[in-house]
N, C-alpha and C. Protein backbone atom coordinates (compact mmCIF):
# COMPACT_ATOMS: atom_id res chain seq x y z
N UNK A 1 36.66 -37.53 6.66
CA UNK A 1 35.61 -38.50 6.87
C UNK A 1 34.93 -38.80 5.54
N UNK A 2 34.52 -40.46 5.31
CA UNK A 2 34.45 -40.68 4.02
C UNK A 2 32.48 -41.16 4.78
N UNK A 3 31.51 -40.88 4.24
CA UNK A 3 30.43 -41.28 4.64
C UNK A 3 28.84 -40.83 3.29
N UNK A 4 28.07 -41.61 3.99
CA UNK A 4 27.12 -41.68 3.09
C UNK A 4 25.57 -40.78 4.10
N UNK A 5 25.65 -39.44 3.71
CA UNK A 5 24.30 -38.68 4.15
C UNK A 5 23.00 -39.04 3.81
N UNK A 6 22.12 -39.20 5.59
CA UNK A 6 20.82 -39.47 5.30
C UNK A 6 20.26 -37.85 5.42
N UNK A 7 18.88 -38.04 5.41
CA UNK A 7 17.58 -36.84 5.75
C UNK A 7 18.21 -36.20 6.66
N UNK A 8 17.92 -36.89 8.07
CA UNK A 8 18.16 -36.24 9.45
C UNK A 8 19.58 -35.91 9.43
N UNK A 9 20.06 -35.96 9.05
CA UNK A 9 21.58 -35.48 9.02
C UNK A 9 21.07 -33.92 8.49
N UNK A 10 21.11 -33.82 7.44
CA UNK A 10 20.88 -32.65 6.69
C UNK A 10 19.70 -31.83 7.51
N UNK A 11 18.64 -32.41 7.50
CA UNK A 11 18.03 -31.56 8.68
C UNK A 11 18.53 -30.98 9.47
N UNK A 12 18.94 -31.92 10.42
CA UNK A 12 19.84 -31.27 11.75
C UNK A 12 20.66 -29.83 11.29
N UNK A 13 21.55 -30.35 10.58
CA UNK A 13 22.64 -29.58 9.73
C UNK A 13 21.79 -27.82 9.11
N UNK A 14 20.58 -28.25 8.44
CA UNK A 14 20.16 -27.28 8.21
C UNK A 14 18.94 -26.24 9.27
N UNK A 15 18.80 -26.77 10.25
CA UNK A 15 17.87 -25.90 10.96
C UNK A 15 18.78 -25.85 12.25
N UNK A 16 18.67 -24.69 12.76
CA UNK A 16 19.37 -24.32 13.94
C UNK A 16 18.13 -24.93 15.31
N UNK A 17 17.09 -25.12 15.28
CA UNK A 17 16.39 -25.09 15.84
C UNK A 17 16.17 -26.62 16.36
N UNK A 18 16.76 -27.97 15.44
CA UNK A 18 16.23 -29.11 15.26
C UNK A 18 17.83 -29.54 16.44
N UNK A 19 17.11 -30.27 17.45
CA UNK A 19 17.64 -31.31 18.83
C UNK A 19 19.11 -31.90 18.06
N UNK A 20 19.36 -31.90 17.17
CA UNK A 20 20.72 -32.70 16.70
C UNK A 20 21.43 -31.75 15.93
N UNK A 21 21.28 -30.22 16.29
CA UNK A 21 21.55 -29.52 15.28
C UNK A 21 23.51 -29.57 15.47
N UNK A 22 23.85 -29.16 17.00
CA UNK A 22 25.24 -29.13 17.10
C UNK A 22 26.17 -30.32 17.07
N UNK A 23 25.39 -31.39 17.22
CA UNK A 23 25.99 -33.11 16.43
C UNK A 23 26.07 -32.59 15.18
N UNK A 24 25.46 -32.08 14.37
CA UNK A 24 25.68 -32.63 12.92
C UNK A 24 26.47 -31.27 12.45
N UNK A 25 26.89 -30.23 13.08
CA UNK A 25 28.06 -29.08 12.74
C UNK A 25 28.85 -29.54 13.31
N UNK A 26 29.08 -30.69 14.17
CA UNK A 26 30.24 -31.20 14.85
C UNK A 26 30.70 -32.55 13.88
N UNK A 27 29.94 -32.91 13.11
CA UNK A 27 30.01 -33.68 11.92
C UNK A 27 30.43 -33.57 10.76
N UNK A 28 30.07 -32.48 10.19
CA UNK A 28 30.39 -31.12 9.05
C UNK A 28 31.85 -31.07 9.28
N UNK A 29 32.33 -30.62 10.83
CA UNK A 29 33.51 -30.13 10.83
C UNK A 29 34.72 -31.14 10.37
N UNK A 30 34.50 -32.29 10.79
CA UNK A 30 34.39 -33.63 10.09
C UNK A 30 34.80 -33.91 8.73
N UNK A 31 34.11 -33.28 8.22
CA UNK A 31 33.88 -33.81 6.85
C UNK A 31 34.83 -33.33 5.97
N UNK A 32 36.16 -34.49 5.10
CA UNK A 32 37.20 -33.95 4.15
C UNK A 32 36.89 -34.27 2.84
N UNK A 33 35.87 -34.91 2.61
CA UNK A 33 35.41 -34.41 1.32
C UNK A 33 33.74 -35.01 1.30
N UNK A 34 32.93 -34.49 0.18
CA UNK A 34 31.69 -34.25 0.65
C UNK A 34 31.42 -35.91 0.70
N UNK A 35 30.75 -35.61 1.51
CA UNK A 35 29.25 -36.85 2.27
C UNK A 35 27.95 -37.12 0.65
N UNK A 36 28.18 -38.44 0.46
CA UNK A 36 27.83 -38.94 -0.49
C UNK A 36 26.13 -38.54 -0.39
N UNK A 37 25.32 -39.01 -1.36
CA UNK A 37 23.65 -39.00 -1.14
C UNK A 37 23.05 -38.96 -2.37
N UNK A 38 21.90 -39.42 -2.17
CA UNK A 38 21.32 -39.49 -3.21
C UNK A 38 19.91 -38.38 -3.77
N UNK A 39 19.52 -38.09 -4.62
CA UNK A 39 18.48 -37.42 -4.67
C UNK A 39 17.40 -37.43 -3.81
N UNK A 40 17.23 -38.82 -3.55
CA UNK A 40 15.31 -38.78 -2.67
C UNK A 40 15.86 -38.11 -1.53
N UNK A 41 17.09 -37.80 -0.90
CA UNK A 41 17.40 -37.63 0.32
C UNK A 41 17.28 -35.92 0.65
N UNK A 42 18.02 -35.49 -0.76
CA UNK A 42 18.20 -34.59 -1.27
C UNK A 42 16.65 -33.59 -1.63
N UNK A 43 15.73 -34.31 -2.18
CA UNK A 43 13.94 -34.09 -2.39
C UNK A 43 13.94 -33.74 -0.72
N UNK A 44 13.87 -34.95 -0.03
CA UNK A 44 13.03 -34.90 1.27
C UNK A 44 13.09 -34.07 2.14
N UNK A 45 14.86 -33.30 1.97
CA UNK A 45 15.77 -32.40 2.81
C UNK A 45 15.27 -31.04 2.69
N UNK A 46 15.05 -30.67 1.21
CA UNK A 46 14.25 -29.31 0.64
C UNK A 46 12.77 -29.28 1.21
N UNK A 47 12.38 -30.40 1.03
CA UNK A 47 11.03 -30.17 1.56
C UNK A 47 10.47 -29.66 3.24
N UNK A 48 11.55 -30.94 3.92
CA UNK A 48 11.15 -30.14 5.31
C UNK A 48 11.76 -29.59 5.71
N UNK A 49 13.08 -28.85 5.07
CA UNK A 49 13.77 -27.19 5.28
C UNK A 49 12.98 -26.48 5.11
N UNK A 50 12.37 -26.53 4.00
CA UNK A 50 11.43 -25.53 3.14
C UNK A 50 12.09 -24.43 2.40
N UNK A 51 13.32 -25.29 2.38
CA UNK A 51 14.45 -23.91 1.43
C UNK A 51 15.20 -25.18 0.25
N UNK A 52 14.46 -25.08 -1.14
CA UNK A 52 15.81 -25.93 -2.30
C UNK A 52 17.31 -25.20 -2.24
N UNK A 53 17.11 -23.71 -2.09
CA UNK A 53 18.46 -22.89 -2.16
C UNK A 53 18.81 -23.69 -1.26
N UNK A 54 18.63 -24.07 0.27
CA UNK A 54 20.31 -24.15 1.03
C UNK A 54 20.12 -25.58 0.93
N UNK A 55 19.53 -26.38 0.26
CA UNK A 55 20.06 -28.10 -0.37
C UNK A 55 21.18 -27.57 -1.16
N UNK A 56 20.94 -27.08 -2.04
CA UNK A 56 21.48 -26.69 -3.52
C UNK A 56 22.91 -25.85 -3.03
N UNK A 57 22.86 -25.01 -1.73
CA UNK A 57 24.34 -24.29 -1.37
C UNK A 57 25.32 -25.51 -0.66
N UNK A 58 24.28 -26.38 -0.27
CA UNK A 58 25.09 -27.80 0.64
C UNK A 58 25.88 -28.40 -0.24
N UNK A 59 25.13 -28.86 -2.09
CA UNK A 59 25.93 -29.60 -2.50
C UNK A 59 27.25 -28.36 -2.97
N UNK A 60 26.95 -27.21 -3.66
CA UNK A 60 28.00 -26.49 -3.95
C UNK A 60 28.99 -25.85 -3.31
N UNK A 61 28.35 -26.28 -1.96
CA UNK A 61 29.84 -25.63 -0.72
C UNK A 61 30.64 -26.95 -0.66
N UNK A 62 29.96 -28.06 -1.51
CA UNK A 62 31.17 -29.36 -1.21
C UNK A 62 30.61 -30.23 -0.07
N UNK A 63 29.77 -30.33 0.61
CA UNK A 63 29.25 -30.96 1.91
C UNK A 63 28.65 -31.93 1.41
N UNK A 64 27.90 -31.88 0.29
CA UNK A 64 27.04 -32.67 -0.08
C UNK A 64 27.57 -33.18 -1.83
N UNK A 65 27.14 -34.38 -1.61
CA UNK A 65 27.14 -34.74 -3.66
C UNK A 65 26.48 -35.94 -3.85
N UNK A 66 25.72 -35.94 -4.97
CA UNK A 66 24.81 -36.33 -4.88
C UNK A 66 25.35 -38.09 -6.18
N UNK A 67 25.50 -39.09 -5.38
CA UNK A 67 26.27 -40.10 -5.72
C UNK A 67 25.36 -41.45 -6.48
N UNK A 68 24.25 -41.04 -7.05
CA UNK A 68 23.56 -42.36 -6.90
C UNK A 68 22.54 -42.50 -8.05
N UNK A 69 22.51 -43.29 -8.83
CA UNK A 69 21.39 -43.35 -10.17
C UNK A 69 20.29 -44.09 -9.60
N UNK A 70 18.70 -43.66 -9.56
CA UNK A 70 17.80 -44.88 -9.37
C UNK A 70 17.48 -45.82 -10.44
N UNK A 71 18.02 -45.45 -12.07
CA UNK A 71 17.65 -45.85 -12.96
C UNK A 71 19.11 -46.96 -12.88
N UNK A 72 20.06 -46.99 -12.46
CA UNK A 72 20.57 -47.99 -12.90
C UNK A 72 20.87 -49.28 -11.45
N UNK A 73 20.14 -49.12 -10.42
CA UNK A 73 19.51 -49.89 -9.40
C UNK A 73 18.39 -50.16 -9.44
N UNK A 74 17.85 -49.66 -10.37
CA UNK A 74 16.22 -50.39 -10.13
C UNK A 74 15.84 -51.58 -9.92
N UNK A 75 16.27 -53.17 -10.25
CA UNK A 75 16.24 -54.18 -9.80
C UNK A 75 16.53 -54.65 -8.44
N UNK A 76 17.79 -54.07 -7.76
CA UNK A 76 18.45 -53.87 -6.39
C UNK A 76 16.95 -53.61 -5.64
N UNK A 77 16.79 -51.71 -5.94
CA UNK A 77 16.12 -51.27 -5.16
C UNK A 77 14.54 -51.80 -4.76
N UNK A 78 14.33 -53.00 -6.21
CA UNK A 78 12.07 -53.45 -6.07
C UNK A 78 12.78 -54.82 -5.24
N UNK A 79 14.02 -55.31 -5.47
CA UNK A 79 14.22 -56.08 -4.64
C UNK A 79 14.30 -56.00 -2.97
N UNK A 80 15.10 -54.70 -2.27
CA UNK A 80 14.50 -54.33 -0.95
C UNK A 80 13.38 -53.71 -0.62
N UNK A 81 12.81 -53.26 -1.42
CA UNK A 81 11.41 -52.46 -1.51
C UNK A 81 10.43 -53.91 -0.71
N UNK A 82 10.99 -55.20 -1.73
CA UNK A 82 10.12 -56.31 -0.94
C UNK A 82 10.00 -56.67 -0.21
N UNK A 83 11.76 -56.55 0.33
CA UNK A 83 11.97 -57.64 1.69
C UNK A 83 11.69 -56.58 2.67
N UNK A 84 11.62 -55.65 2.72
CA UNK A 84 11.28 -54.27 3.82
C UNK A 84 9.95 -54.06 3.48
N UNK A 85 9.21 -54.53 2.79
CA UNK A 85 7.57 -54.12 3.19
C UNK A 85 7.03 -53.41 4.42
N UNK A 86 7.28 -54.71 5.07
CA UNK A 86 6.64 -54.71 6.28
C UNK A 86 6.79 -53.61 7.18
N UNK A 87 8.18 -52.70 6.92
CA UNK A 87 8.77 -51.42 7.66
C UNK A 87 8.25 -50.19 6.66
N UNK A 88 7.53 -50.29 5.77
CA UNK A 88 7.11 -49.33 4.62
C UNK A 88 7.91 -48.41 4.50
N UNK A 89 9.47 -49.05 3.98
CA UNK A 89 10.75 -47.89 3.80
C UNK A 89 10.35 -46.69 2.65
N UNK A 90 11.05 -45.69 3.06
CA UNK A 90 11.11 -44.58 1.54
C UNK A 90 11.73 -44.96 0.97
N UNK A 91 11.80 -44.29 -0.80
CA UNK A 91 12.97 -44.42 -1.55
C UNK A 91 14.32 -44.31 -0.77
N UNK A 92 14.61 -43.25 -0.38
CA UNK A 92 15.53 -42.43 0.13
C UNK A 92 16.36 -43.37 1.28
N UNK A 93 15.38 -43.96 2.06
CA UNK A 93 16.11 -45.69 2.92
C UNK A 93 16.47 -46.37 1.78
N UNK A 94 15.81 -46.88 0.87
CA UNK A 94 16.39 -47.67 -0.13
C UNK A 94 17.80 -47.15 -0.50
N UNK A 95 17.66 -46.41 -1.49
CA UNK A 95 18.46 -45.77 -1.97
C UNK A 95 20.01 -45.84 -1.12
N UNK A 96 19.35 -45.12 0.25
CA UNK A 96 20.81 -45.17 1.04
C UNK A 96 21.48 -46.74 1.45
N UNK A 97 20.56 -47.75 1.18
CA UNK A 97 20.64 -49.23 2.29
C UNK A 97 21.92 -49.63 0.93
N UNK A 98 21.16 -49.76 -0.88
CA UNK A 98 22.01 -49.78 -2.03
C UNK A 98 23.36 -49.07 -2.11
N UNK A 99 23.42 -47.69 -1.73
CA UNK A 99 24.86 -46.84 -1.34
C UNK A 99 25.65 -47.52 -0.31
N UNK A 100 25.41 -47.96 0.09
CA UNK A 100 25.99 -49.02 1.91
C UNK A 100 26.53 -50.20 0.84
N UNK A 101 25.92 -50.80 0.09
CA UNK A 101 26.11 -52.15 -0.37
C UNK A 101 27.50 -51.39 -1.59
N UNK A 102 27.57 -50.54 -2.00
CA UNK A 102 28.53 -50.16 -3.26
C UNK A 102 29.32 -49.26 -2.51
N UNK A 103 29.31 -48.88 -1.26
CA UNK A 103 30.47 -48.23 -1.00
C UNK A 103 30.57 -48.57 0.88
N UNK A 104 30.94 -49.89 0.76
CA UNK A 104 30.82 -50.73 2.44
C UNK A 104 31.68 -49.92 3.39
N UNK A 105 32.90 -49.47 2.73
CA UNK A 105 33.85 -48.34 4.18
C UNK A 105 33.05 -47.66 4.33
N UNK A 106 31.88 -46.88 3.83
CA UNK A 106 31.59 -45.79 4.24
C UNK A 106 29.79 -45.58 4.98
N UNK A 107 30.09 -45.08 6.25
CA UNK A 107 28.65 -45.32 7.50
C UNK A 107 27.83 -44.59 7.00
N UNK A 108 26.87 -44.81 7.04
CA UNK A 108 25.53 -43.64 6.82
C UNK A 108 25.16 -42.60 8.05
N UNK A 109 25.41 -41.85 8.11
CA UNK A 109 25.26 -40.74 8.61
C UNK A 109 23.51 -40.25 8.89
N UNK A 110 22.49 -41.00 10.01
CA UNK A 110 21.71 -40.82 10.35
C UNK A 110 21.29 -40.52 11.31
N UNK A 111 19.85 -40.17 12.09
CA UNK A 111 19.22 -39.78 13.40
C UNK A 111 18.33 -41.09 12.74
N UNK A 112 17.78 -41.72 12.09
CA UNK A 112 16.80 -43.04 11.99
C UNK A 112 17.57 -44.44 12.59
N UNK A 113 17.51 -44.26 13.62
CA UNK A 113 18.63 -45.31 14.53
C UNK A 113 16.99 -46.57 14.62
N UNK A 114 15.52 -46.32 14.37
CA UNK A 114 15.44 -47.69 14.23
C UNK A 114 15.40 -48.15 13.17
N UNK A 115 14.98 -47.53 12.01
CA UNK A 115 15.26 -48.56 10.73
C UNK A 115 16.17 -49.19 10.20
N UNK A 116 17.41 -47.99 10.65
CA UNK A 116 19.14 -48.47 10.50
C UNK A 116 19.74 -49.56 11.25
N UNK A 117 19.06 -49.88 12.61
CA UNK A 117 19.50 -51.08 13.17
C UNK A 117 18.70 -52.12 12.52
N UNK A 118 17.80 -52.19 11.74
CA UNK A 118 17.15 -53.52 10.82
C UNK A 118 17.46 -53.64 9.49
N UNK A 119 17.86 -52.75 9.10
CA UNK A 119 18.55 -52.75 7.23
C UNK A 119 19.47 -53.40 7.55
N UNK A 120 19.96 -54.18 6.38
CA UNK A 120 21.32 -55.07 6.28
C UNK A 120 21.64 -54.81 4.67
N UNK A 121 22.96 -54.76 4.54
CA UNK A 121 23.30 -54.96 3.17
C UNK A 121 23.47 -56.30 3.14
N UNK A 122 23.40 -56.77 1.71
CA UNK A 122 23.40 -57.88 1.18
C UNK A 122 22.11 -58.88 2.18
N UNK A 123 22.54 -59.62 2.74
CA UNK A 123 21.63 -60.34 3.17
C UNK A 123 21.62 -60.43 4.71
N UNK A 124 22.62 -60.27 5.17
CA UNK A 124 23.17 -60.33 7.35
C UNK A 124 23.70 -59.13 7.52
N UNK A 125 24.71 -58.39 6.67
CA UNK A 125 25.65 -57.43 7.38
C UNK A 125 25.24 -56.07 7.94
N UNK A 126 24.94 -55.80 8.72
CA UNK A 126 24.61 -54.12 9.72
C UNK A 126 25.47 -53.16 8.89
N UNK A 127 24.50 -52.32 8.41
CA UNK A 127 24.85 -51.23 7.88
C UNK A 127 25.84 -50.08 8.99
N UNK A 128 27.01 -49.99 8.85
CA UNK A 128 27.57 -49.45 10.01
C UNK A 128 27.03 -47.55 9.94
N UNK A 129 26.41 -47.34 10.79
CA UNK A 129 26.00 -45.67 10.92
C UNK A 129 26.82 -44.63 12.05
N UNK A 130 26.46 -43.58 11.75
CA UNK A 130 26.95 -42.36 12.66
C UNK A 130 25.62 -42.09 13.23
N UNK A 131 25.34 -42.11 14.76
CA UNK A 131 24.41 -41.28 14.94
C UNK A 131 24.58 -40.30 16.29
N UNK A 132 23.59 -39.60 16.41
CA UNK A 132 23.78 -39.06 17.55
C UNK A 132 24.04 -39.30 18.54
N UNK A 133 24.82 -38.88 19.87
CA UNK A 133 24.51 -39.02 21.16
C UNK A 133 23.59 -39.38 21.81
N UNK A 134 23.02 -40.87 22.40
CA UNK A 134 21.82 -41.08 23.05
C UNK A 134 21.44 -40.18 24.22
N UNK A 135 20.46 -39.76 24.25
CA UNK A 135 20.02 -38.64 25.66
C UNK A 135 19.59 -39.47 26.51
C-alpha cells in the first residue's frame, strides 16, 4: 500500500485505547513500504501520544517517513491557508491537502472524514482517503 499518513491515523495506531485503534493495525498490516507524512503531522502525533520516542520508532521501524519540505511549498501552502480560512485548517491539513496534489495515486490515510470530504487538490478533485469503518 502506497499512501499518505494523517494525525488520526497515527493516533489510532499509537494508543491501544483510541476507538480506531484495530482499523489502523489492520492498516499497518497493509503497509509495503512506509506511509508518507509530513512533520506538522509528525509534531501533532508526539504531542497527543505524549511519547516523541514511539513517533521517532514509527519512522525507524519503516511505517512512517517523513516526505515533505514546508520551505519549498510555501507559496502552495499561504495559497490554501486562504481558500480554507473559513474551516481554520492546521498546517498539518495543509501540508497533507499539498502531498495529495504531488503524489495523486496515493489516499490519505485519515479519521478527519469532515475536512477531507471538503479539501480538493488543485481546484475540483476529492482528495481520495482511507478511513475508518462508519459505526
Amino acid at each position: 500500500m502506497r499512501a499518505i499518513a494523517d494525525t488520526g491515523f497515527v493516533l489510532a495506531f499509537g494508543n491501544r485505547r483510541d476507538r480506531h485503534h484495530d482499523w489502523a493495525l489492520r492498516i499497518a498490516q497493509r503497509v509495503t513500504e512506509p506511509l508518507l507524512t509530513c512533520e506538522a503531522v509528525l509534531a501533532e502525533s508526539a504531542f497527543h501520544l505524549g511519547s516523541t520516542k514511539l513517533v521517532l520508532a514509527l519512522i525507524e521501524d519503516g511505517l512512517l517517513r517523513p516526505a515533505f519540505s514546508i520551505s519549498e511549498h510555501l507559496p502552495r501552502l499561504e495559497e490554501l491557508a486562504t481558500r480554507y480560512a473559513g474551516l481554520s485548517p492546521d498546517l498539518a491539513d495543509l501540508c497533507l491537502i499539498r502531498m495529495s496534489e504531488l503524489h495523486p495515486k496515493y489516499p490519505v490515510i485519515t479519521t478527519d472524514i469532515r475536512d477531507f470530504k471538503i479539501y480538493r487538490r488543485g481546484r475540483r478533485e476529492a482528495i481520495p482517503v482511507i478511513l475508518p469503518p462508519a459505526k
